[in-house]
Protein backbone atom coordinates (compact mmCIF):
# COMPACT_ATOMS: atom_id res chain seq x y z
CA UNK A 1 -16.80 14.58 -40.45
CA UNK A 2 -15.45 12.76 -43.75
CA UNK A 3 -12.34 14.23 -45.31
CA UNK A 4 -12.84 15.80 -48.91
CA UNK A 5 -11.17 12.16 -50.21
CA UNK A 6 -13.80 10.38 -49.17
CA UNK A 7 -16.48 12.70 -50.18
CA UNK A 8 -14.90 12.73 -53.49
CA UNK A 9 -15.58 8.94 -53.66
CA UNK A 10 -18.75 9.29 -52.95
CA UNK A 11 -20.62 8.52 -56.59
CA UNK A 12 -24.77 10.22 -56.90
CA UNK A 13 -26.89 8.45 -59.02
CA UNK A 14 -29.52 9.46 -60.71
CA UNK A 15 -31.97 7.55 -58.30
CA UNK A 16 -29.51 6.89 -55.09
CA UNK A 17 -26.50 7.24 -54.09
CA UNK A 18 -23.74 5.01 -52.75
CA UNK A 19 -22.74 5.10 -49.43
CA UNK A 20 -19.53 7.31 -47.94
CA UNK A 21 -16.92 4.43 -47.59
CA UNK A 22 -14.75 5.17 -44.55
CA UNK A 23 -11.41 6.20 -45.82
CA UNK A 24 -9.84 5.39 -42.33
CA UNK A 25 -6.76 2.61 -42.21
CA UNK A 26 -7.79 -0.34 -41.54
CA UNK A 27 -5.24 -3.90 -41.44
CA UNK A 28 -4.57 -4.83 -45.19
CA UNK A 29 -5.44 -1.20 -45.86
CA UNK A 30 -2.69 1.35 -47.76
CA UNK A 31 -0.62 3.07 -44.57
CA UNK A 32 -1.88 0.93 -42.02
CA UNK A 33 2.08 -0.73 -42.14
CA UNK A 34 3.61 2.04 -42.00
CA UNK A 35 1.76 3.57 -39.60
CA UNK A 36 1.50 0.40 -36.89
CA UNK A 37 5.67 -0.02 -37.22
CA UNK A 38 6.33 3.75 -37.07
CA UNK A 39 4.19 3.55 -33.94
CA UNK A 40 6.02 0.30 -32.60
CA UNK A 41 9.09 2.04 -32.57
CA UNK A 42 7.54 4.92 -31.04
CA UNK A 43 6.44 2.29 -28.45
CA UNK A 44 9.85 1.32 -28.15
CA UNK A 45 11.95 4.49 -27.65
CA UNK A 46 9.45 5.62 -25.23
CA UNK A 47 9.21 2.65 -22.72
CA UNK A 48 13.12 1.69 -23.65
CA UNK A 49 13.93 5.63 -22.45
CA UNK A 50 11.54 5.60 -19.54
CA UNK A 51 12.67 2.94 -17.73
CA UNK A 52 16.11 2.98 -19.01
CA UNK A 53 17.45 3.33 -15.30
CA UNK A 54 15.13 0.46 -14.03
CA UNK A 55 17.21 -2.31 -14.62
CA UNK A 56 20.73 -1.21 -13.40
CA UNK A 57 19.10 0.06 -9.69
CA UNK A 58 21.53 -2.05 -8.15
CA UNK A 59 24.57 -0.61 -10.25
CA UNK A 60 23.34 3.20 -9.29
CA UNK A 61 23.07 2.56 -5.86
CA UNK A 62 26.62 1.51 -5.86
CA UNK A 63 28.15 4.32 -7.82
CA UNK A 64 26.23 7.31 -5.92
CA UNK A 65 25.91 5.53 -2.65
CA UNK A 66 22.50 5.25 -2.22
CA UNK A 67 19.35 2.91 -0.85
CA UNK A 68 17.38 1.04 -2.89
CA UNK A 69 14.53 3.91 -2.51
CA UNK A 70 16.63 6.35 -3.54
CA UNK A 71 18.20 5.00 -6.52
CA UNK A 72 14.30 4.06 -7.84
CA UNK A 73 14.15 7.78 -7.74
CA UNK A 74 15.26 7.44 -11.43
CA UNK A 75 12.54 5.48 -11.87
CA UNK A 76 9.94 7.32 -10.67
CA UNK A 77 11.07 10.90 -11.41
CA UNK A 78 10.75 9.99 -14.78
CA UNK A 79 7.22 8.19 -14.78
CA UNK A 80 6.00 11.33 -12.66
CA UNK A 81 7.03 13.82 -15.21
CA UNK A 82 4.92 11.98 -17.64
CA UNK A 83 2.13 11.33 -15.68
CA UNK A 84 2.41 15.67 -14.76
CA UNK A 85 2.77 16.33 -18.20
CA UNK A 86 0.94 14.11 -20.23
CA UNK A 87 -2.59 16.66 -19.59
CA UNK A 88 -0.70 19.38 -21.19
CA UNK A 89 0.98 17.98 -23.85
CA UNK A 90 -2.65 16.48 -25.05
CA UNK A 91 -3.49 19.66 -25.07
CA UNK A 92 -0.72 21.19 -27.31
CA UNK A 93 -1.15 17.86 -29.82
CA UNK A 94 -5.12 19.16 -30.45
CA UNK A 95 -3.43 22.69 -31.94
CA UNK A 96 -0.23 21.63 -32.95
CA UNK A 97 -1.03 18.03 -34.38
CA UNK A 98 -0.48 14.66 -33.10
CA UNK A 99 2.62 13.68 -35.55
CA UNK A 100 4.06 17.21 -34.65
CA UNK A 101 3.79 16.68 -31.16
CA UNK A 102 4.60 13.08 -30.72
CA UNK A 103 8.02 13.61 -33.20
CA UNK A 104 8.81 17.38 -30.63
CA UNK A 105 8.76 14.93 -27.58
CA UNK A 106 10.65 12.15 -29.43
CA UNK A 107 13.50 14.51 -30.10
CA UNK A 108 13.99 16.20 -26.77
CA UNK A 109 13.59 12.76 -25.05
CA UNK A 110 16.52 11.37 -27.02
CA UNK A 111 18.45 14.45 -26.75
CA UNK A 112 17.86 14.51 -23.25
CA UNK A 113 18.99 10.63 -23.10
CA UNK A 114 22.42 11.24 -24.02
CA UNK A 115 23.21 13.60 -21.44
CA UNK A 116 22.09 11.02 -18.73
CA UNK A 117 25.50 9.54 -18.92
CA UNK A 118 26.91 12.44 -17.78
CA UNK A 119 25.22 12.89 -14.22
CA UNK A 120 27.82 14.14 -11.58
CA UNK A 121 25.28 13.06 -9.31
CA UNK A 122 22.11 11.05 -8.17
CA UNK A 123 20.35 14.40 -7.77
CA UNK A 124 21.27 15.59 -11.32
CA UNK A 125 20.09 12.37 -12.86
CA UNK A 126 17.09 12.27 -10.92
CA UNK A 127 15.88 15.83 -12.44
CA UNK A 128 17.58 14.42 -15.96
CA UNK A 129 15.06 11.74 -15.87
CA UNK A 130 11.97 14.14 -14.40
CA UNK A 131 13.01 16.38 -17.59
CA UNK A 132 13.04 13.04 -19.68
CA UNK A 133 9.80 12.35 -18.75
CA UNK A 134 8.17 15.09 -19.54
CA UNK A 135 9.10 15.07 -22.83
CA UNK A 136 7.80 11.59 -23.67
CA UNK A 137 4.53 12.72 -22.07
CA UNK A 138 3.56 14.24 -26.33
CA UNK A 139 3.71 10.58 -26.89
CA UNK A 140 1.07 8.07 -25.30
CA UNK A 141 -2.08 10.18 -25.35
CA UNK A 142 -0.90 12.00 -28.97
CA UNK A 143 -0.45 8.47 -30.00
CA UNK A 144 -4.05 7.00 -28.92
CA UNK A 145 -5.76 10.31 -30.10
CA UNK A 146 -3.91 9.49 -33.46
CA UNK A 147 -5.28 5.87 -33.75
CA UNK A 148 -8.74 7.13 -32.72
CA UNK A 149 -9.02 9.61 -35.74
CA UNK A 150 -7.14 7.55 -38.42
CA UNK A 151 -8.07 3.78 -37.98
CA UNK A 152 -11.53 2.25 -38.26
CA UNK A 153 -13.06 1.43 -34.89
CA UNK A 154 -13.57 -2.42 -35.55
CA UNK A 155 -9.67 -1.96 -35.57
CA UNK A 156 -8.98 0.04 -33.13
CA UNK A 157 -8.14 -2.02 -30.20
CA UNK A 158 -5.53 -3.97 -32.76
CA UNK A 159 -4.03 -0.83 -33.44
CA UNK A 160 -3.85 0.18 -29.73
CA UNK A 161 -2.47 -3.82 -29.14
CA UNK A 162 0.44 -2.94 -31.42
CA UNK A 163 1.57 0.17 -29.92
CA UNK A 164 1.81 -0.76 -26.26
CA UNK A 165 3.43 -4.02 -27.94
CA UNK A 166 5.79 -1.97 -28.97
CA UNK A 167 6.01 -0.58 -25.41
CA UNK A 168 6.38 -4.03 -24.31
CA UNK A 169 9.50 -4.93 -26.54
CA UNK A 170 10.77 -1.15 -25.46
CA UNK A 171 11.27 -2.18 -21.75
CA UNK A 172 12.37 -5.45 -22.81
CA UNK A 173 14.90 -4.70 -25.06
CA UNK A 174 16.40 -1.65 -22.82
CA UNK A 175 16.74 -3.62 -19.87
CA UNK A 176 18.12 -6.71 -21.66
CA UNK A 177 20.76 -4.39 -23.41
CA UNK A 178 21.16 -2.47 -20.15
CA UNK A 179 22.12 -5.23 -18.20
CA UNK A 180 24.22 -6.67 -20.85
CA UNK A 181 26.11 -3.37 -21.47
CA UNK A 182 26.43 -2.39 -17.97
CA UNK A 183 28.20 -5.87 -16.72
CA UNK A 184 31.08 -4.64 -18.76
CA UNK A 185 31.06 -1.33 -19.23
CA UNK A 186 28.88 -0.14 -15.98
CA UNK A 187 25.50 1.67 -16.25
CA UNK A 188 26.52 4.90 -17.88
CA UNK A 189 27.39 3.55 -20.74
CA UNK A 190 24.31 1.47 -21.04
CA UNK A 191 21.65 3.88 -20.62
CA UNK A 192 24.14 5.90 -23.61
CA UNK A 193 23.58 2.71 -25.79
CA UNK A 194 19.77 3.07 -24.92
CA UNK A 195 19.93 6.76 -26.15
CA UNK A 196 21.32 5.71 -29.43
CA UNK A 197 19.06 3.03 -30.15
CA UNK A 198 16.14 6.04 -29.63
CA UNK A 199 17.61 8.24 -32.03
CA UNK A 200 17.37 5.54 -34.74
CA UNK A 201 14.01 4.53 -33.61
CA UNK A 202 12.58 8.61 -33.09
CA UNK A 203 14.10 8.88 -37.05
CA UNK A 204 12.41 5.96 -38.52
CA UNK A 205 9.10 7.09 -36.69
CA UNK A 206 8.96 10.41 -38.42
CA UNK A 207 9.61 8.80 -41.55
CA UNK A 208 7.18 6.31 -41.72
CA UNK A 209 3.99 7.69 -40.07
CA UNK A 210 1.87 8.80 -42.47
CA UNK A 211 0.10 12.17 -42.40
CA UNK A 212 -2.91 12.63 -40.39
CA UNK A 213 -5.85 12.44 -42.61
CA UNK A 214 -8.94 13.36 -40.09
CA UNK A 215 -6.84 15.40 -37.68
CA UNK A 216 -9.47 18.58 -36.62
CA UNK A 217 -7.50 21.50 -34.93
CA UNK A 218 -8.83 22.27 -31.76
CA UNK A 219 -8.56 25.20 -29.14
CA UNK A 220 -5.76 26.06 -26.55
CA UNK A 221 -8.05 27.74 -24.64
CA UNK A 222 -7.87 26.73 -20.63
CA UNK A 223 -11.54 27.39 -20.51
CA UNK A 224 -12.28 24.75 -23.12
CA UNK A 225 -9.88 22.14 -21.73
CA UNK A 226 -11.00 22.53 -18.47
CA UNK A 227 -14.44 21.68 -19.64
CA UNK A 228 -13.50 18.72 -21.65
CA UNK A 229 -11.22 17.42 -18.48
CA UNK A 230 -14.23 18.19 -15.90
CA UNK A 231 -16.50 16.07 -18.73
CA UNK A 232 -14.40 12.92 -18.65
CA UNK A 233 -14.14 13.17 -14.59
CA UNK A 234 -17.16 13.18 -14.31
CA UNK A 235 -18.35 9.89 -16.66
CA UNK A 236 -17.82 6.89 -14.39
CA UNK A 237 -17.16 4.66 -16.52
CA UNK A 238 -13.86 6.70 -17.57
CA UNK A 239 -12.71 7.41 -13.81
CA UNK A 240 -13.08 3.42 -13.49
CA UNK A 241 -11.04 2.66 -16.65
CA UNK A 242 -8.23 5.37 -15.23
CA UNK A 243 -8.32 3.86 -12.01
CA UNK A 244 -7.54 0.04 -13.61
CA UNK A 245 -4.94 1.57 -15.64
CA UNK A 246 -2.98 3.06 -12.28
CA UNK A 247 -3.86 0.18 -10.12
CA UNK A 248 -2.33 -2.49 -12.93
CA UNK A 249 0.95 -0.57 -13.21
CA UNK A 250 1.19 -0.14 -9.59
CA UNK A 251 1.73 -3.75 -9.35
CA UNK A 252 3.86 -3.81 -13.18
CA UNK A 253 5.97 -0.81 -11.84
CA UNK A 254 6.75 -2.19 -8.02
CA UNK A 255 7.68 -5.88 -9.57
CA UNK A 256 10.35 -4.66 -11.91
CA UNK A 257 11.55 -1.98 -9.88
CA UNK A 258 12.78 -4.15 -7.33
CA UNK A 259 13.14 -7.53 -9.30
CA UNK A 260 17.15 -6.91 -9.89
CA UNK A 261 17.54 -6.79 -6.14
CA UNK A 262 15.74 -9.91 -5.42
CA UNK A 263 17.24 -12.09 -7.96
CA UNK A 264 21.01 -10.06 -7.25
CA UNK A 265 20.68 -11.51 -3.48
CA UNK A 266 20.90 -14.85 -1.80
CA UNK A 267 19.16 -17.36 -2.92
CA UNK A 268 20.12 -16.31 -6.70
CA UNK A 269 22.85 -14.18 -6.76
CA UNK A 270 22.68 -13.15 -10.18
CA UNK A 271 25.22 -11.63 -12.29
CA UNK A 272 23.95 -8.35 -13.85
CA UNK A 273 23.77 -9.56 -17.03
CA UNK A 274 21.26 -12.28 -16.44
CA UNK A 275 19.38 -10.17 -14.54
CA UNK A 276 18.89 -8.00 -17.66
CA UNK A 277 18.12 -10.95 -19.27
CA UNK A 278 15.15 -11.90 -17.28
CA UNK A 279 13.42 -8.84 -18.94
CA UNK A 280 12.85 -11.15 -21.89
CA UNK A 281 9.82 -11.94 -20.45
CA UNK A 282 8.32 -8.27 -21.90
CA UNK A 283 8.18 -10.69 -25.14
CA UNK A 284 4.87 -12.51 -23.43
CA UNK A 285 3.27 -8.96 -23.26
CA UNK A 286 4.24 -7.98 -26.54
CA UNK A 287 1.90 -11.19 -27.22
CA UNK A 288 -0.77 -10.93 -24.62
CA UNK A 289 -1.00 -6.48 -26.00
CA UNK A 290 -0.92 -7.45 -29.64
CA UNK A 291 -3.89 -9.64 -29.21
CA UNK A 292 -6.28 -8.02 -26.73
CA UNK A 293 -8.49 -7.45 -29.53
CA UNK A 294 -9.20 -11.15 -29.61
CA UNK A 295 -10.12 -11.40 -26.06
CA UNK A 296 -12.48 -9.13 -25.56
CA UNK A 297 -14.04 -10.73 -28.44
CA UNK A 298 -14.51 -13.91 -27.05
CA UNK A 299 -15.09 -12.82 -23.22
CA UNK A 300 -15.90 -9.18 -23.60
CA UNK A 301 -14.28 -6.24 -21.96
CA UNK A 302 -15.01 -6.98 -18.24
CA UNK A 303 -14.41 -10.24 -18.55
CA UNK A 304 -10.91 -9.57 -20.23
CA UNK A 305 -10.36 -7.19 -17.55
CA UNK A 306 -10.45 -10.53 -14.75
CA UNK A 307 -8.41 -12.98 -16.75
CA UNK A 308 -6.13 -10.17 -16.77
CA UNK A 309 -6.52 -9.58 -12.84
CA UNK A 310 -6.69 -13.06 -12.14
CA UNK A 311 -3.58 -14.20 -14.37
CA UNK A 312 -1.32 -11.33 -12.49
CA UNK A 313 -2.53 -12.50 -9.15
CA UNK A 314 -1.57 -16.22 -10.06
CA UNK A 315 1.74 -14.38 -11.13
CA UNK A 316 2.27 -12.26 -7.84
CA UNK A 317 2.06 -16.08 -5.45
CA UNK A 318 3.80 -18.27 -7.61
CA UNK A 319 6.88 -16.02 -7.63
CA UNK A 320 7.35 -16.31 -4.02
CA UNK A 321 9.13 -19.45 -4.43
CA UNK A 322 12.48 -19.80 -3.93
CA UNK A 323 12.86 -21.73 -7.31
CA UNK A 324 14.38 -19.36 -9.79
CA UNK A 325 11.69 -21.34 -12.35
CA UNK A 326 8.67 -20.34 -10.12
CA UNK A 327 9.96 -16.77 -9.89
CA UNK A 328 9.78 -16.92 -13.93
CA UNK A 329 6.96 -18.71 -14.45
CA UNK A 330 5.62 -15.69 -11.86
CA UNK A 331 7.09 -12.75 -13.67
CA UNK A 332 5.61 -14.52 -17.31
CA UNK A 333 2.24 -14.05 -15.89
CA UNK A 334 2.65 -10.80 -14.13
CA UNK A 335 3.74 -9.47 -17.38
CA UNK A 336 0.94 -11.33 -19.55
CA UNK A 337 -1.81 -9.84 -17.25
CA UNK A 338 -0.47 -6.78 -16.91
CA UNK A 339 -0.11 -5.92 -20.61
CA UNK A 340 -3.40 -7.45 -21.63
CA UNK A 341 -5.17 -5.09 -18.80
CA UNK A 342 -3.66 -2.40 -19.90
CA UNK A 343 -4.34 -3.11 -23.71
CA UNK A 344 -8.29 -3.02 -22.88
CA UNK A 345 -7.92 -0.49 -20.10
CA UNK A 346 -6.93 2.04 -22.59
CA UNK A 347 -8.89 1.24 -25.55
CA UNK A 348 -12.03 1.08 -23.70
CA UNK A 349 -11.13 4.84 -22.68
CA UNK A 350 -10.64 5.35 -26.83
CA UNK A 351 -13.78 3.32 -27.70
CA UNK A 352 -15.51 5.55 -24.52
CA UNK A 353 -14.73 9.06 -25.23
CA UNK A 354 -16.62 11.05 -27.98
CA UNK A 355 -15.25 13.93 -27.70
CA UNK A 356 -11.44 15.55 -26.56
CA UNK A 357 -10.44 12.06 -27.16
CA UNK A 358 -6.62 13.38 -26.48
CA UNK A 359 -7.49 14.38 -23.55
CA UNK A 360 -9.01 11.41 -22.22
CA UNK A 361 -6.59 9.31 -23.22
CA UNK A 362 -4.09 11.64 -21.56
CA UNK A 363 -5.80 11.38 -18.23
CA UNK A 364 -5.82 7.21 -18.64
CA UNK A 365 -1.89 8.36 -19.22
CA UNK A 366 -1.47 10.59 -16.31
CA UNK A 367 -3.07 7.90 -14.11
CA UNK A 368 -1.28 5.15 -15.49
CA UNK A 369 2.10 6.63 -14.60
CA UNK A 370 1.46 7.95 -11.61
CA UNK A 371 0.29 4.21 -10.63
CA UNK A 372 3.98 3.46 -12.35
CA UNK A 373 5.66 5.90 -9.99
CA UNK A 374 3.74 4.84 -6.99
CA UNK A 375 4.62 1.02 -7.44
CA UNK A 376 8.47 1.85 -7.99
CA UNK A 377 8.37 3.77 -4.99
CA UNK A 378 6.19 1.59 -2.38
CA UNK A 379 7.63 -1.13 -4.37
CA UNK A 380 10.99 -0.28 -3.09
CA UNK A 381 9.91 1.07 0.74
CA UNK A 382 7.85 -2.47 0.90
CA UNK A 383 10.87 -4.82 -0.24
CA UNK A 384 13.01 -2.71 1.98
CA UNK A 385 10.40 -3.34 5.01
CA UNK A 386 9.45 -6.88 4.23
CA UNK A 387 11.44 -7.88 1.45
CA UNK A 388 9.86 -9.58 -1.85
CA UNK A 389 6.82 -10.73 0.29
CA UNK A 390 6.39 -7.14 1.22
CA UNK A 391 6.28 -6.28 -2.85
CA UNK A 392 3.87 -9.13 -3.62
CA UNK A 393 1.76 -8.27 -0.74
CA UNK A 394 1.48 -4.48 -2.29
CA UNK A 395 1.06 -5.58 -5.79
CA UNK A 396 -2.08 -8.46 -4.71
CA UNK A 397 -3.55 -5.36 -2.99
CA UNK A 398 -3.83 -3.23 -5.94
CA UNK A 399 -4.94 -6.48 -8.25
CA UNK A 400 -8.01 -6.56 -5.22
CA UNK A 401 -8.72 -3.19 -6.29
CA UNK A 402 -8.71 -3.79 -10.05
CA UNK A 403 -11.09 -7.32 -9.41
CA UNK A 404 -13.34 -4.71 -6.74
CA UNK A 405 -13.61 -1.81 -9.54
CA UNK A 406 -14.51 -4.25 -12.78
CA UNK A 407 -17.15 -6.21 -10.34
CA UNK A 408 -18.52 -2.78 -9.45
CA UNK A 409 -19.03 -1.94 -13.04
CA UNK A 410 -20.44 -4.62 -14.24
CA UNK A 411 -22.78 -4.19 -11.15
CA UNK A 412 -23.94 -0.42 -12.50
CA UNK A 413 -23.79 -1.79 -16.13
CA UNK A 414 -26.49 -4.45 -15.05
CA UNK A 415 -28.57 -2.05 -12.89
CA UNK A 416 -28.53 0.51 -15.55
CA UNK A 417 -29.82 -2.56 -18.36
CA UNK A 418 -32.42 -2.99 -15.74
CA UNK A 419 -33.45 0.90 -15.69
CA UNK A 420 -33.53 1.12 -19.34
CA UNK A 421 -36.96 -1.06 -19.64
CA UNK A 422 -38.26 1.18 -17.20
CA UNK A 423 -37.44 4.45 -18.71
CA UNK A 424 -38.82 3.33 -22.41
CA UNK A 425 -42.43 2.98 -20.77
């Protein structure tokens, strides 16, 4: 429905008429600036937050005594009180609005990362960081939802790019400044220094994101979100994009969960700080995110979807080497493919959905971390059983299920092209 701006612009003639023009933001556009940055560093509080423990596993299993599968505990308490939340909150940002919702969840996330210091214990930081994570859950579906209403389609996958850019330079930067921090001051006061750096980031946010122009208030009603939920569970086409989503962080979440191990041990033996530093490979997805739009221009979204499969897998055997440069080279393309899936993934599911587009975006969300806190888990379990061969092994699995899913699709996308003929006669 057009706002009353752009029915005002709207000029009748005495003959015709001139078309509505679609006051949505698009790049060049007033807001669109202010609006992609304020949701940058939205990107970045929320991934630098979430996986603010990811980095210094090594340190927390020291301090509280602990395995490596316990300590990624922090990891994955975190990412699974997103993924249980994110439904919900989707469903609070359709009343309450998405700029009310997503700046709620920004400030009891950042509140809730300076107490993390404090943890007398690896049980008390592990419900800290469930607690955490269920307060960032307003943010990625609120977020989509928002770009979906307020930017023109033809830009919407840009838009999308930018904020899981800013995702990608989140998780870089907090585990480059973790690692940093944490060699000389240990890992409480690191994830404190990550806490900060969200406040400044959750303040800017709310300062620079401009009011929701085509936001429609919708119903809290369980009866009516149950609907719309059954509705997108049972398109196929969404269930396939959710299950890409979850299968590509499996691998993303199971790599860097257990990465700082690997590269802390013989052959390497890394000091802490340079194992923070190898996050600064996140700066490749912050590429590969920002322009997904381009691909799928050129090769479509299915065939984005395999580059992105294939250049992970390529990723997953080249850093079995013992060469620190192969294991590198390995975690560049990991981290290219991944973001670039997961770009598309979740556009599609924006460019897909009519209708409760909040809450289809929150079920990509829900599926996405729960793939995040499945890989940091069996990530862990499988380096413990097998070491970093046992981790590569899990993550090529899950890239054979992306490759399996995308074939099948374009399989019913070709059958159903084939149908259509039929049906017209």
């Amino acid at each position: 429905m057009p706002s009353a701006s752009t029915e005002a612009s709207t000029t009748v003639g005495a003959a015709s008429s001139v078309p509505v023009t679609d006051s949505r933001m698009a790049p060049g556009g007033p807001g669109y600036r202010r609006m992609s940055f304020a949701l940058f560093l939205a990107g970045v509080a929320t991934f630098a937050l979430l996986y603010s423990t990811q980095a210094l596993l090594p340190l927390v299993s020291a301090d509280f005594g602990v395995s490596a599968s316990e300590a990624s505990w922090t990891v994955s308490a975190a990412t699974g009180g997103l993924a249980l939340f994110v439904l919900p909150m989707s469903a609070l940002s359709e009343r309450f609005g998405r700029r009310t919702l997503m700046t709620a969840s920004l400030a009891v996330a950042v509140t809730v990362g300076l107490l993390v210091p404090f943890a007398p214990s690896i049980g008390a930081l592990v419900a800290l960081r469930a607690v955490q994570g269920a307060a960032l859950a307003g943010l990625p579906a609120s977020a989509t939802a928002y770009l979906a209403e307020e930017v023109r389609p033809k830009a919407l996958i840009t838009a999308i790019g930018l904020f899981v850019a800013g995702n990608s330079v989140g998780g870089m930067s907090g585990r480059v400044i973790t690692g940093w921090v944490a060699q000389e001051w240990g890992w409480r006061v690191a994830v404190g220094t990550i806490g900060l750096i969200a406040v400044g980031c959750a303040v800017a946010f709310r300062l620079l994101l401009p009011a929701p122009r085509h936001f429609a208030r919708g119903s809290l009603r369980p009866r009516v979100l149950a609907r719309t939920v059954r509705d997108h569970l049972a398109n196929p086409l969404l269930c396939r994009l959710y299950a890409i989503g979850a299968l590509f962080m499996t691998v993303f979440g199971g790599v860097y969960t257990v990465i700082g191990y690997r590269l802390g041990e013989a052959p390497f033996s890394l000091p802490q700080g340079i194992v923070g530093s190898i996050f600064l490979v996140y700066l490749v997805g912050t590429v590969s995110a920002s322009t997904a739009g381009r691909l799928v221009g050129r090769v479509g979204r299915r065939g984005s979807l395999y580059l992105a499969g294939g250049t992970t897998t390529a990723g997953l055997l080249l850093s079995l080497g013992d060469s620190l440069a192969l294991v590198l080279l390995g975690l560049v393309l990991i981290t290219a493919g991944f973001f670039a899936g997961h770009a598309v993934a979740s556009s599609s599911v924006s460019h897909t959905a009519r209708e409760g587009r909040a809450q289809a975006s929150a079920l990509y969300q829900s599926a996405y971390y729960v793939g995040s806190s499945a890989g940091s888990t069996l990530g862990a379990v499988a380096f413990h059983a097998g070491g970093w061969a046992g981790t590569v092994t899990m993550g090529l699995l899950a890239v054979l299920g992306v490759v399996s899913i995308t074939l099948f699709g374009s399989h019913a996308a070709r059958a159903a092209s084939r149908r259509a003929p039929a049906l017209a006669h």
